[in-house]
N, C-alpha and C. Protein backbone atom coordinates (compact mmCIF):
# COMPACT_ATOMS: atom_id res chain seq x y z
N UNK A 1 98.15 98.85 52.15
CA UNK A 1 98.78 100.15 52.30
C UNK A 1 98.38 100.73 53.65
N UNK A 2 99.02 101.42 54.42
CA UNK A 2 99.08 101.82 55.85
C UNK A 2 99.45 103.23 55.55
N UNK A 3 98.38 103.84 56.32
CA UNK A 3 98.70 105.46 56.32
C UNK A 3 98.72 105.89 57.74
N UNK A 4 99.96 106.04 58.25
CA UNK A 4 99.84 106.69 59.83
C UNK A 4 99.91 107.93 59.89
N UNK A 5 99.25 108.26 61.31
CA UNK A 5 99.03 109.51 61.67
C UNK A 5 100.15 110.54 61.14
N UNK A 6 101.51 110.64 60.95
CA UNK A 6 102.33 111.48 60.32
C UNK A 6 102.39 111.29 58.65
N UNK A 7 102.14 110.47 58.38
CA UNK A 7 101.54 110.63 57.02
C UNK A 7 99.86 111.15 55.97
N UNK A 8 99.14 111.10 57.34
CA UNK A 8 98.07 111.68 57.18
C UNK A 8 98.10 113.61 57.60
N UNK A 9 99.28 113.78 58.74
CA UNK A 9 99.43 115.47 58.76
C UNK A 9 100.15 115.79 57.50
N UNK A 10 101.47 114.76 57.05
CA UNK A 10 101.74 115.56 55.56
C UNK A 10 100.58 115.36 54.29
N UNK A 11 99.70 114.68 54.64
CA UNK A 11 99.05 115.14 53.29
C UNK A 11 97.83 116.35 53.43
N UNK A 12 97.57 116.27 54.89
CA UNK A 12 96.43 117.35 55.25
C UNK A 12 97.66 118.72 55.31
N UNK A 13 99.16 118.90 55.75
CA UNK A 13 99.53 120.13 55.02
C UNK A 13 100.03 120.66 53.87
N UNK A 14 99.82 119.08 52.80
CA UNK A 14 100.06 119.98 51.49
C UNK A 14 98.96 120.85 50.93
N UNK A 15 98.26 120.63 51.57
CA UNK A 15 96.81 121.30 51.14
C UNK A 15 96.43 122.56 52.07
N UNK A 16 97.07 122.76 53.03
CA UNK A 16 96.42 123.77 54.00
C UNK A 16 96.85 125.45 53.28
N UNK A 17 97.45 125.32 52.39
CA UNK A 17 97.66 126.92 51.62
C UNK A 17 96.41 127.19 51.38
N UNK A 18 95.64 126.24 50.18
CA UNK A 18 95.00 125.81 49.51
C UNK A 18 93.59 126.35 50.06
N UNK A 19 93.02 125.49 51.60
CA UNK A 19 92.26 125.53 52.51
C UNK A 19 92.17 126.77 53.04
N UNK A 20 93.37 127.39 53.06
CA UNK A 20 93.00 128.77 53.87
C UNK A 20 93.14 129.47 52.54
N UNK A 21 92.67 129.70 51.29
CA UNK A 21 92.34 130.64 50.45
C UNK A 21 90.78 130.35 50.74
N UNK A 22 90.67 128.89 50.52
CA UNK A 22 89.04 128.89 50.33
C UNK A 22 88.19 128.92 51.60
N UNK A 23 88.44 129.55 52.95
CA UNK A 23 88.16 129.75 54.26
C UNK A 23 87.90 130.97 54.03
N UNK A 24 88.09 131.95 52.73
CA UNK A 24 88.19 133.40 52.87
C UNK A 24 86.69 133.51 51.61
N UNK A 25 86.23 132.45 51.21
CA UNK A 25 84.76 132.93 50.12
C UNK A 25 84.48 131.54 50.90
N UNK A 26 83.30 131.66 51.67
CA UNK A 26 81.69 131.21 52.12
C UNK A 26 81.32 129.88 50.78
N UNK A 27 81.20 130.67 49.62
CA UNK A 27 80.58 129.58 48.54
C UNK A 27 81.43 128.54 48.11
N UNK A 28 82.45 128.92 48.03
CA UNK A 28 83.35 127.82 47.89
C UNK A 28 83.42 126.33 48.61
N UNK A 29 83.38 126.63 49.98
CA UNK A 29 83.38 125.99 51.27
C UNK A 29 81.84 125.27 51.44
N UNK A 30 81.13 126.16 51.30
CA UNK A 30 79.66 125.27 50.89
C UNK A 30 79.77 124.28 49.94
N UNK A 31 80.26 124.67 48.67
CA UNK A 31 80.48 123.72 47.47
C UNK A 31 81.48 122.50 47.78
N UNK A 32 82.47 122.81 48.23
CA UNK A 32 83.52 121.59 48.78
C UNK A 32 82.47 120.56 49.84
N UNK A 33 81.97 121.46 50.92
CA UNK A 33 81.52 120.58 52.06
C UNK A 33 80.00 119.72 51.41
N UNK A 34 79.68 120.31 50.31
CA UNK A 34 78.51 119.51 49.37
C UNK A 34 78.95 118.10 48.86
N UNK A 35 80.31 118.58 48.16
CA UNK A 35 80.92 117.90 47.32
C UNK A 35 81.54 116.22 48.67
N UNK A 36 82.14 116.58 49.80
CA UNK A 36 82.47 115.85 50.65
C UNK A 36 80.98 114.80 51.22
N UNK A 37 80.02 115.31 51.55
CA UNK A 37 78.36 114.81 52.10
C UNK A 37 78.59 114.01 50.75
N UNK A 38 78.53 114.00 49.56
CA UNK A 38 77.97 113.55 48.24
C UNK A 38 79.36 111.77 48.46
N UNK A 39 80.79 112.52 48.66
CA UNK A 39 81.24 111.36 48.68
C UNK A 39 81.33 110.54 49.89
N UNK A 40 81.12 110.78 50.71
CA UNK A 40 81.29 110.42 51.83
C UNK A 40 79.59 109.23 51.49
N UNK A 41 78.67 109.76 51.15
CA UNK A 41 77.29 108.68 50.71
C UNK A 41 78.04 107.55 49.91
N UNK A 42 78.75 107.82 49.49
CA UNK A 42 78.75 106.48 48.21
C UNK A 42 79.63 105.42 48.73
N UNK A 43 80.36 105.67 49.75
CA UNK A 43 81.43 104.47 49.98
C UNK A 43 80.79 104.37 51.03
N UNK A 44 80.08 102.60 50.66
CA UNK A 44 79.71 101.58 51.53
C UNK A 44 80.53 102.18 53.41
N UNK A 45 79.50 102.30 54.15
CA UNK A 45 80.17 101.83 55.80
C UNK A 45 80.45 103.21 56.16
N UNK A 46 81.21 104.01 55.72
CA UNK A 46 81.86 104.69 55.62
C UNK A 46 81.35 105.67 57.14
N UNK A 47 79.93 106.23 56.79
CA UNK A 47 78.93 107.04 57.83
C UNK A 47 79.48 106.29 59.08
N UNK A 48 79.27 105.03 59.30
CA UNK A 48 79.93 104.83 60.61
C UNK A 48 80.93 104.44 60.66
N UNK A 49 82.03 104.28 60.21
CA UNK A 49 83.61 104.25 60.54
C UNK A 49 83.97 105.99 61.02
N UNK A 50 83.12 106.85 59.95
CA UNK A 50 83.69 108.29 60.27
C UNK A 50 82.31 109.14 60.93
N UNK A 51 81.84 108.60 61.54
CA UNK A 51 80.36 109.47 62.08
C UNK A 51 80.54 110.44 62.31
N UNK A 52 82.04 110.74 63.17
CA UNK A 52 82.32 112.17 63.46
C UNK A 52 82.91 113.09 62.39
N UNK A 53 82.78 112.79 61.13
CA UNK A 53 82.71 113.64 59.70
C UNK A 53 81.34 114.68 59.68
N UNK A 54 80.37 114.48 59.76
CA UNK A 54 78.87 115.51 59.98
C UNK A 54 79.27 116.10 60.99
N UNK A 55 79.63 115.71 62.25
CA UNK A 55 80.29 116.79 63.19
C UNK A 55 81.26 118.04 62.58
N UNK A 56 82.45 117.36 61.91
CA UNK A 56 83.35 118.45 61.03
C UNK A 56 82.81 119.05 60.20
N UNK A 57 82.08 118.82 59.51
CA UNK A 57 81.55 119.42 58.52
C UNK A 57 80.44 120.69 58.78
N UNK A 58 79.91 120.22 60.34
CA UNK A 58 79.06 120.93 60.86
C UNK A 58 79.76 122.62 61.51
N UNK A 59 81.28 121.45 61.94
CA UNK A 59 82.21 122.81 62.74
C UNK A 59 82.52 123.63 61.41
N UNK A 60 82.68 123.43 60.31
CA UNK A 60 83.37 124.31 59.60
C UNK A 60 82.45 125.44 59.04
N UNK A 61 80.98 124.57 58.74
CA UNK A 61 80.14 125.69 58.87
C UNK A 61 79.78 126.73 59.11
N UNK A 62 79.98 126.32 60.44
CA UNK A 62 79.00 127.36 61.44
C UNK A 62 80.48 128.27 61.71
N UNK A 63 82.05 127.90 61.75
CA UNK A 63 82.73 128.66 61.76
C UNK A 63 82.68 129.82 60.21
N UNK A 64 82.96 129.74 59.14
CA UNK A 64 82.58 129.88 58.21
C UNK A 64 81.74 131.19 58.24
N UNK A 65 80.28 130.94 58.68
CA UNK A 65 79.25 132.00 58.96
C UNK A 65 79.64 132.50 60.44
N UNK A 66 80.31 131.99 60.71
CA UNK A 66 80.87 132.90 62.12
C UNK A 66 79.67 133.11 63.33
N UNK A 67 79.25 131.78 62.75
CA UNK A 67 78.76 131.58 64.56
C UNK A 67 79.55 131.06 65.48
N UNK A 68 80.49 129.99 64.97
CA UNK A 68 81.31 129.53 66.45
C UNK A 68 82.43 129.65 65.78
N UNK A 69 83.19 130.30 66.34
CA UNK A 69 84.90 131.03 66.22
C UNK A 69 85.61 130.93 67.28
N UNK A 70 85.38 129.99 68.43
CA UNK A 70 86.12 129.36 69.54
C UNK A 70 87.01 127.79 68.97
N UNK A 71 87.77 128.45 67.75
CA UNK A 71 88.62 127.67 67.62
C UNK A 71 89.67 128.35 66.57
N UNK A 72 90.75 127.81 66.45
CA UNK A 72 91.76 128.36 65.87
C UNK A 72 91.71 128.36 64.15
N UNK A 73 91.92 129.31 63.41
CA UNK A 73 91.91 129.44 62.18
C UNK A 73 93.09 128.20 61.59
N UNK A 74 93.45 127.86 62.42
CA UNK A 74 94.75 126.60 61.45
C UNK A 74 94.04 125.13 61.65
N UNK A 75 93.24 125.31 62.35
CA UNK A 75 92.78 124.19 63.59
C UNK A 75 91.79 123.96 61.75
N UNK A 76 90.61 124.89 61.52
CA UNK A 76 89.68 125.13 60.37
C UNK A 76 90.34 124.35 59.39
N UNK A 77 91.44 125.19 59.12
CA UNK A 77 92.24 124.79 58.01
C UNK A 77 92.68 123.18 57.61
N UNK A 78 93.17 122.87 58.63
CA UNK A 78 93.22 121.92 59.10
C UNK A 78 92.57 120.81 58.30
N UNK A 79 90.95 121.27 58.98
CA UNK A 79 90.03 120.06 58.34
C UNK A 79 89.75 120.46 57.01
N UNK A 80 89.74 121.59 56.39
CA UNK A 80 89.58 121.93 55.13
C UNK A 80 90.16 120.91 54.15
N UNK A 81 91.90 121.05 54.87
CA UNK A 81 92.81 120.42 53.92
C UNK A 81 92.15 119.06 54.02
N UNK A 82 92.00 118.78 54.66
CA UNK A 82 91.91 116.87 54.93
C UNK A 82 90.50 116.42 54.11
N UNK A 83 89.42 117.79 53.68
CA UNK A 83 88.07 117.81 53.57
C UNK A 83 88.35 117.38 51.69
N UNK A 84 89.51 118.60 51.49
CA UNK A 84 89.99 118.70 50.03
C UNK A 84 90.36 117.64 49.43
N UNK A 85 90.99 116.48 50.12
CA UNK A 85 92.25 115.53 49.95
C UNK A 85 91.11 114.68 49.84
N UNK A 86 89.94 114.18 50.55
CA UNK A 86 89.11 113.77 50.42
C UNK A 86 88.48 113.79 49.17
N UNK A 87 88.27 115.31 48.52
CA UNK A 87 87.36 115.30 47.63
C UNK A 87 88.10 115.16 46.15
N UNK A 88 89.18 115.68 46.31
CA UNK A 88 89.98 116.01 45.10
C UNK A 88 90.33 114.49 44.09
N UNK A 89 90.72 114.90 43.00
CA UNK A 89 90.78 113.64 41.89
C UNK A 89 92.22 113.18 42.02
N UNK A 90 92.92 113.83 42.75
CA UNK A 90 94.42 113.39 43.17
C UNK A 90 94.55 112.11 44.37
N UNK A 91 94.93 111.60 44.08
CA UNK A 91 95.19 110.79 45.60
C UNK A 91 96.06 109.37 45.74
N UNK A 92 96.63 109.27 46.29
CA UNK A 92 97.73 108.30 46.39
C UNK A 92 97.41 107.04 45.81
N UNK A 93 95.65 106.80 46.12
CA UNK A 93 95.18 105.33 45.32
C UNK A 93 94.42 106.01 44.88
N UNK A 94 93.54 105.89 43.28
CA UNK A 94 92.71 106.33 42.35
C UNK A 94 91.83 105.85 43.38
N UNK A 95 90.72 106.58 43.08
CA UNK A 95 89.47 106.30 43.66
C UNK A 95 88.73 105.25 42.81
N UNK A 96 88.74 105.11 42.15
CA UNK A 96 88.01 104.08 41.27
C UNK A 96 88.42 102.92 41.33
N UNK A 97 89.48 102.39 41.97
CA UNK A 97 89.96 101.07 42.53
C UNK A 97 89.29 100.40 43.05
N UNK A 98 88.41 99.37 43.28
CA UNK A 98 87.61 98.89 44.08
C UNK A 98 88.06 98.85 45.75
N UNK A 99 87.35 99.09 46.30
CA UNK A 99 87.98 98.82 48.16
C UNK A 99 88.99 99.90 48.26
N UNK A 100 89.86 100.16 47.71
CA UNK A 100 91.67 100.13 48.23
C UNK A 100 91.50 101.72 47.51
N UNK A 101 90.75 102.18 46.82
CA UNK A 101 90.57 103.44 46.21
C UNK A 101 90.19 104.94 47.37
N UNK A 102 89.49 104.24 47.68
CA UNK A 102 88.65 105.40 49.33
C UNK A 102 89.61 105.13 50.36
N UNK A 103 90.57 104.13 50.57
CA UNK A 103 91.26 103.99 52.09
C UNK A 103 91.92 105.20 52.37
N UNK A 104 93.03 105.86 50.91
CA UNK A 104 93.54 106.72 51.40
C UNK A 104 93.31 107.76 52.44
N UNK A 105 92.26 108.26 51.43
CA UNK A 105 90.62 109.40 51.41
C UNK A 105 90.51 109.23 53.43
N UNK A 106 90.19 108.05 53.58
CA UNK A 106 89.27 107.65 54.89
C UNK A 106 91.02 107.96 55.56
N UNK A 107 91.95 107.50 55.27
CA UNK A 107 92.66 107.37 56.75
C UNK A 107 93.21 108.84 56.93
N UNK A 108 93.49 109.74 55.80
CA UNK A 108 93.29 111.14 55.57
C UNK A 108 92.25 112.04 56.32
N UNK A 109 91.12 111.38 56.37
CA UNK A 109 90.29 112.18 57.75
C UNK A 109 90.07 111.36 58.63
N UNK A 110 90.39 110.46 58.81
CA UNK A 110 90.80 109.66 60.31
C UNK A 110 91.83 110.44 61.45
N UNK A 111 92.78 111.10 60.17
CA UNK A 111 93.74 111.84 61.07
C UNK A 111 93.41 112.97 61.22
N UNK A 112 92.42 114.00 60.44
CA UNK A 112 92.38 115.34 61.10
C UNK A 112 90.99 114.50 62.38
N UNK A 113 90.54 114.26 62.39
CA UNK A 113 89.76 113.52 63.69
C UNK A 113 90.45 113.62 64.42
N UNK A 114 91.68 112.86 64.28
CA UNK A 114 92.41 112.00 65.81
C UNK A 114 93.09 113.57 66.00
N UNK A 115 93.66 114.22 64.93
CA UNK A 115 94.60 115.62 65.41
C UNK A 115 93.89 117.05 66.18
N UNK A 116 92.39 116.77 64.96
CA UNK A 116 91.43 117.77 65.78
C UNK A 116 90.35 117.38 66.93
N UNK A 117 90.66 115.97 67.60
CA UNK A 117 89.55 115.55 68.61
C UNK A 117 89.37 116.77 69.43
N UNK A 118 90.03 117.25 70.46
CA UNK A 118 89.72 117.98 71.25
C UNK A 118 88.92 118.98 70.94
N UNK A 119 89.23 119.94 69.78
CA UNK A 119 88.34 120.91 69.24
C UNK A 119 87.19 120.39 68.76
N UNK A 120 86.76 119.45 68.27
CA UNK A 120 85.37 118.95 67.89
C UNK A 120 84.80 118.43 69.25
N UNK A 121 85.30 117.87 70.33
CA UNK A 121 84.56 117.85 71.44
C UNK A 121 84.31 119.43 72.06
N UNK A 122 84.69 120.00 71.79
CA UNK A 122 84.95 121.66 72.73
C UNK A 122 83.73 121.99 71.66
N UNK A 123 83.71 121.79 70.66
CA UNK A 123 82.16 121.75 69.17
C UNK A 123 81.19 121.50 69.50
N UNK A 124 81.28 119.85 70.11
CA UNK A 124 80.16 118.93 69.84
C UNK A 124 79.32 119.94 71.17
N UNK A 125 79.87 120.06 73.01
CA UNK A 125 79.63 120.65 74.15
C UNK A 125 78.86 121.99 73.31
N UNK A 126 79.48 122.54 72.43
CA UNK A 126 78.93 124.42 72.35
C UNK A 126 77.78 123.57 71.82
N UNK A 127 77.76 123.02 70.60
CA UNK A 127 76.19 122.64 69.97
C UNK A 127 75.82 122.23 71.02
N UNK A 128 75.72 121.67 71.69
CA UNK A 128 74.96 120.78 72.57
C UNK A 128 74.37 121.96 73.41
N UNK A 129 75.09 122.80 74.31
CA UNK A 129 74.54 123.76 74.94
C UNK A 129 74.01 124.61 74.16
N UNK A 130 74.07 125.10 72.84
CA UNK A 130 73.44 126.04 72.22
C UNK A 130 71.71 125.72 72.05
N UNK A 131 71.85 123.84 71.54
CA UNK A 131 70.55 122.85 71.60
C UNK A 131 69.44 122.94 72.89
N UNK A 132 70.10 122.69 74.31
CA UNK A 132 69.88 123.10 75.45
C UNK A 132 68.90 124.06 75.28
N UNK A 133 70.11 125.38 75.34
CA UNK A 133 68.99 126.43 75.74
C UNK A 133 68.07 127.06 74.67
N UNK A 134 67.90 126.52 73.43
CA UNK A 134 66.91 126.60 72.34
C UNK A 134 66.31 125.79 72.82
N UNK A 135 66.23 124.56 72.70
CA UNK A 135 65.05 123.81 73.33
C UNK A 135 64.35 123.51 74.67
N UNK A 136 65.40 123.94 75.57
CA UNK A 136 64.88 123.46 76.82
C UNK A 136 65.32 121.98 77.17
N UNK A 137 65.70 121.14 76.04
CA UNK A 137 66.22 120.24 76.74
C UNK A 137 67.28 119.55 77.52
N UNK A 138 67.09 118.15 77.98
CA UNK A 138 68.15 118.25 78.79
C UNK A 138 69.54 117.55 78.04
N UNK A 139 70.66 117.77 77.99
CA UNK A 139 72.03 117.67 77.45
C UNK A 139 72.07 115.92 76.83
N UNK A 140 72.15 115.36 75.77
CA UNK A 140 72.22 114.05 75.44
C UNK A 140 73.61 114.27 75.49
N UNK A 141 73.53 112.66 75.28
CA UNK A 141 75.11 112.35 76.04
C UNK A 141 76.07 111.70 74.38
N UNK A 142 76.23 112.77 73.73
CA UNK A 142 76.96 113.15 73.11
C UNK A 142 78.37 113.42 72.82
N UNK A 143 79.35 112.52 72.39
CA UNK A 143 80.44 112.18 72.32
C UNK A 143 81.15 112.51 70.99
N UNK A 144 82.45 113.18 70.60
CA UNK A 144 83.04 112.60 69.77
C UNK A 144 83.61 111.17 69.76
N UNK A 145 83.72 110.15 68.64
CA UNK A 145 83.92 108.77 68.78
C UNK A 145 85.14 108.41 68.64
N UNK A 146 85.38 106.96 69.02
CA UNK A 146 86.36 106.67 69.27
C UNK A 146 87.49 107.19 68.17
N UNK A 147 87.46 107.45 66.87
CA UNK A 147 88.47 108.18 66.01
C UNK A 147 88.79 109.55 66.51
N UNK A 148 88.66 109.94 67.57
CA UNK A 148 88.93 110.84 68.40
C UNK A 148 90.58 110.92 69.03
N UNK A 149 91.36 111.58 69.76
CA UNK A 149 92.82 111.18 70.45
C UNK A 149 91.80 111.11 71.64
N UNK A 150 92.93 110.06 72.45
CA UNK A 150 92.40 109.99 74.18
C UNK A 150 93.23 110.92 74.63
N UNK A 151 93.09 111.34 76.05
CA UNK A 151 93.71 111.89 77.16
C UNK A 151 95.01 111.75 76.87
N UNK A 152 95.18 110.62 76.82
CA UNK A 152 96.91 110.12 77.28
C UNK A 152 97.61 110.21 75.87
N UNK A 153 96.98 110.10 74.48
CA UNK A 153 98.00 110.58 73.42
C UNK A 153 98.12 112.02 73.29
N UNK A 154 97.13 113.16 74.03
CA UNK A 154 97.30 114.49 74.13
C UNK A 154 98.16 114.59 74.92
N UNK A 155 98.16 113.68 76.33
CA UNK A 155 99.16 114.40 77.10
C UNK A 155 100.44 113.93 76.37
N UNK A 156 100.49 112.84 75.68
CA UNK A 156 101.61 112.74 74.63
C UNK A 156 102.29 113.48 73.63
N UNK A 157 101.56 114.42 73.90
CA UNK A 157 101.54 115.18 72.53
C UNK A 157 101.46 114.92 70.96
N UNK A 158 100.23 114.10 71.26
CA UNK A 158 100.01 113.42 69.63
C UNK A 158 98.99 114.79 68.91
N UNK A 159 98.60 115.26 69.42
CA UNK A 159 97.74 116.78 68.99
C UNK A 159 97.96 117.53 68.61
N UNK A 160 97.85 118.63 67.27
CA UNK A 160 98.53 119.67 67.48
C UNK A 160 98.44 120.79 68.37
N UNK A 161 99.20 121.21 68.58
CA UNK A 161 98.74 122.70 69.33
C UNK A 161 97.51 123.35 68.80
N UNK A 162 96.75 124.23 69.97
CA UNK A 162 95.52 124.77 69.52
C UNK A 162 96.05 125.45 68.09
N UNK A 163 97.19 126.38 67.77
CA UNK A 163 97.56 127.19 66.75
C UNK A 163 98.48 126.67 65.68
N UNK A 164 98.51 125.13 65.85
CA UNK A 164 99.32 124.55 65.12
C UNK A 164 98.53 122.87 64.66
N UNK A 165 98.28 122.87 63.02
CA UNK A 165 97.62 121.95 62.79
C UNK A 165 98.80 120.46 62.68
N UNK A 166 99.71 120.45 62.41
CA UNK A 166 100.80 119.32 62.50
C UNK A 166 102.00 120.17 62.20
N UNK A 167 103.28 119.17 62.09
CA UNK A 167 104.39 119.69 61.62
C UNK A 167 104.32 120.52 60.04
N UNK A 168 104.79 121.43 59.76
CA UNK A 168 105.10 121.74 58.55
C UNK A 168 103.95 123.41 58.46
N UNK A 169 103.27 123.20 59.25
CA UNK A 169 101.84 123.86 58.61
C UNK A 169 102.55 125.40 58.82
N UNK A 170 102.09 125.96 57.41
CA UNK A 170 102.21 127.69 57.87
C UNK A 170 101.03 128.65 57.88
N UNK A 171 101.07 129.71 58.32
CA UNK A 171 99.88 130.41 58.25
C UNK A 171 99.60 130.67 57.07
């Protein structure tokens, strides 16, 4: 089964209603992003196919408690939905399938990655400088990874707009 990038924005916006109720209660969003860390442990590999998942999880946080709000509320949403689709008992392959159960799940936040690269690098830079000048140290060389978009599919316009998470999405 093959899930491409436009099939991974329609399933991250059937959920973005959804995502932006629970962007509006703190505990909720703790409990989901618990619930995501918990599955994200159990499927073998997974930590490094999606390394840049603790990054998202980190951005939604700290947006959340409203320390970093240099990004767009759809952009949030965004990964919420994709966070949900992840966690939820719905999903195109049962999770309990051996192997073929989690692919959906994984290529589902493969794509808010590749859709939200830019904003999680514009993330990863603020942590990094925030790290900086708390510690004094000097800047590690800190990347979002290759499940990231390059240059040339942004200038493609494979991204959404800063205010627009894919086709379909409403406020």
């Amino acid at each position: 089964m093959e899930i491409g990038l436009d099939k991974a924005k329609a399933m991250i916006n059937e959920s973005i209603g959804e995502a932006q109720e629970m962007l509006q209660n703190p505990s909720k969003i703790k409990d989901l992003l618990g619930q995501m860390e918990e599955k994200v442990n159990e499927v073998p590999g997974v930590a490094d196919i999606l390394r840049d998942v603790k990054l998202m999880v980190s951005m939604i946080r700290d947006y959340v408690t409203r320390e970093y709000t240099e990004v767009s509320p759809k952009v949030i949403a965004s990964m919420v939905s994709a966070v949900l689709y992840f966690v939820k008992k719905k999903d195109l392959i049962a999770d309990n399938v051996p192997i073929l159960g989690r692919l959906d799940d994984i290529a589902v936040l493969v794509g808010a990655l590749k859709l939200c690269g830019p904003e999680l690098e514009a993330y990863a830079a603020w942590k990094e400088g925030k790290r900086t000048a708390t510690t004094g140290e000097a800047p590690a060389e800190e990347t979002v990874s290759e499940t990231t978009v390059t240059e040339e599919e942004t200038a493609a316009g494979e991204t959404p707009e800063e205010e627009t998470p894919g086709p379909g999405a409403e406020a």
